[in-house]
Protein backbone atom coordinates (compact mmCIF):
# COMPACT_ATOMS: atom_id res chain seq x y z
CA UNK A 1 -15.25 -48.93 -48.00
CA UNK A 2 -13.21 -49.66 -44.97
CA UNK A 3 -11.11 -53.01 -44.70
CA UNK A 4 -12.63 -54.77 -41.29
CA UNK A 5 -8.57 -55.42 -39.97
CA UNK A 6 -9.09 -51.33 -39.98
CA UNK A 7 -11.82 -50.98 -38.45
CA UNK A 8 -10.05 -51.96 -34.93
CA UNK A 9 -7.90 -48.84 -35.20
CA UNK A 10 -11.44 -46.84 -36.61
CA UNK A 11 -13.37 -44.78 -33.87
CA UNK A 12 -17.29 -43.78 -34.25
CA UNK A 13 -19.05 -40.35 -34.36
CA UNK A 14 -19.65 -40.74 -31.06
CA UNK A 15 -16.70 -41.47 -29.18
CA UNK A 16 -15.06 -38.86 -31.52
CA UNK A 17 -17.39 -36.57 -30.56
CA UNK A 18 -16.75 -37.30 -27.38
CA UNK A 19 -13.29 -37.43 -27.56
CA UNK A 20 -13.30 -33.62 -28.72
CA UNK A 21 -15.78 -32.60 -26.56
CA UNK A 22 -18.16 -31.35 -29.26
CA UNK A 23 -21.98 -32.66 -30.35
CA UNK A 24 -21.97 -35.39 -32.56
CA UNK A 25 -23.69 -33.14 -35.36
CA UNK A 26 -20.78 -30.45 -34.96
CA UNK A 27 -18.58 -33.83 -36.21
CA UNK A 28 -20.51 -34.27 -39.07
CA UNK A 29 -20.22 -30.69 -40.30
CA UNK A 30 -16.99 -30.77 -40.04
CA UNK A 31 -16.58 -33.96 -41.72
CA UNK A 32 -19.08 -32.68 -44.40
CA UNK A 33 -16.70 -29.53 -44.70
CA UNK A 34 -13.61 -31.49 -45.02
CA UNK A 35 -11.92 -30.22 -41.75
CA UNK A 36 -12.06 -33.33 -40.25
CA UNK A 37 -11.27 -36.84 -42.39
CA UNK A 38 -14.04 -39.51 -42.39
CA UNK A 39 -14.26 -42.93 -43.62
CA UNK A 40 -17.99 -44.15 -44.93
CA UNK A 41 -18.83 -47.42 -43.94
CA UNK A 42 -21.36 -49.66 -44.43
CA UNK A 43 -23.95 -49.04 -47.29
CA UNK A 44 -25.95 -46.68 -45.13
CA UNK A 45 -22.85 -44.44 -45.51
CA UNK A 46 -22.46 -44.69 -41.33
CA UNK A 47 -18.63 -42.59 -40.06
CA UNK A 48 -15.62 -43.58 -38.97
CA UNK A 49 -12.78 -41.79 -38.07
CA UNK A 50 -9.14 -43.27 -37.96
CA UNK A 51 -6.78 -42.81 -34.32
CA UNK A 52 -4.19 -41.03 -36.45
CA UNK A 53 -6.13 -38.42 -37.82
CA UNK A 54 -8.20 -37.84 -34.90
CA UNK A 55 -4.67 -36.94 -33.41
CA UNK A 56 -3.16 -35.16 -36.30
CA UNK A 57 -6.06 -33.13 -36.42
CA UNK A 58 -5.76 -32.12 -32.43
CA UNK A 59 -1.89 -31.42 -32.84
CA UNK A 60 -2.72 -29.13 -35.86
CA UNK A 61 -5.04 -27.02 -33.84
CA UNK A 62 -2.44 -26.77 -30.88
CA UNK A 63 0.07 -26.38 -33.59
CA UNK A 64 -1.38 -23.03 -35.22
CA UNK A 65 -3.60 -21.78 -33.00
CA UNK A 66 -4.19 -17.72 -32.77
CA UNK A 67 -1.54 -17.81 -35.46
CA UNK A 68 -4.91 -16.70 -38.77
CA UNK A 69 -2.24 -16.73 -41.27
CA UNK A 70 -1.48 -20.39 -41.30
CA UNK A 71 -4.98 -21.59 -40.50
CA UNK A 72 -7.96 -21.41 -42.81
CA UNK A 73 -11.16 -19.78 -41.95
CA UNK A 74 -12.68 -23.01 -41.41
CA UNK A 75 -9.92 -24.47 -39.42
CA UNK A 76 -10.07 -21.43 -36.58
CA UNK A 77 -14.27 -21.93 -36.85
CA UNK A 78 -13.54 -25.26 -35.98
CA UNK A 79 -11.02 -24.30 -32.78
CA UNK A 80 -13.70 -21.24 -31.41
CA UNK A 81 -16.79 -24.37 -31.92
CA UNK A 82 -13.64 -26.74 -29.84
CA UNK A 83 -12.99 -23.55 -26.89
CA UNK A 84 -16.99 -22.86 -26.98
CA UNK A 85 -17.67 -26.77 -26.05
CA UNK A 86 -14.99 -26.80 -23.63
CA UNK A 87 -15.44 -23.97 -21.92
CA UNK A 88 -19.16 -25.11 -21.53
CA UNK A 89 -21.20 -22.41 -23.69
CA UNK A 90 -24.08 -23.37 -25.74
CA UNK A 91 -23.10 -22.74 -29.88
């Protein structure tokens, strides 16, 4: 479990979610997938998701984007799921 000093730096699903611009359940596959790092909290198992990977993550997508040979198959799934929620498309 997660230290409370770092859970001021910690962010939920939610704000992630909205952070990203994606549904909160599109999070939580990715999580569950490991393309996104989460921290379980609480007993109940509840997410949380630490500033610097929330970043990392975003740089890594503008990093190797279009470029299929450096990104998995799950990492580009989870860029077209980013562009699809962006661009305002139902997935």
């Amino acid at each position: 479990m997660v230290d409370h000093n770092q859970m001021d730096n910690m962010l939920t699903i939610r704000e992630v979610a909205h952070l990203l611009h994606v549904h909160p359940n599109t999070l939580r596959r990715w999580s569950d997938k490991g393309i996104i790092r989460v921290y379980r909290i609480t007993p109940r198992g509840d997410r949380r998701f630490r500033r610097q990977d929330i970043a990392r993550f975003l740089a890594e997508l503008n990093t190797h984007r279009g470029n299929e040979r450096k990104v998995s198959l799950i990492a580009q799934q989870a860029v077209d799921e980013i562009v699809v929620a962006v661009s305002g498309n139902d997935y």
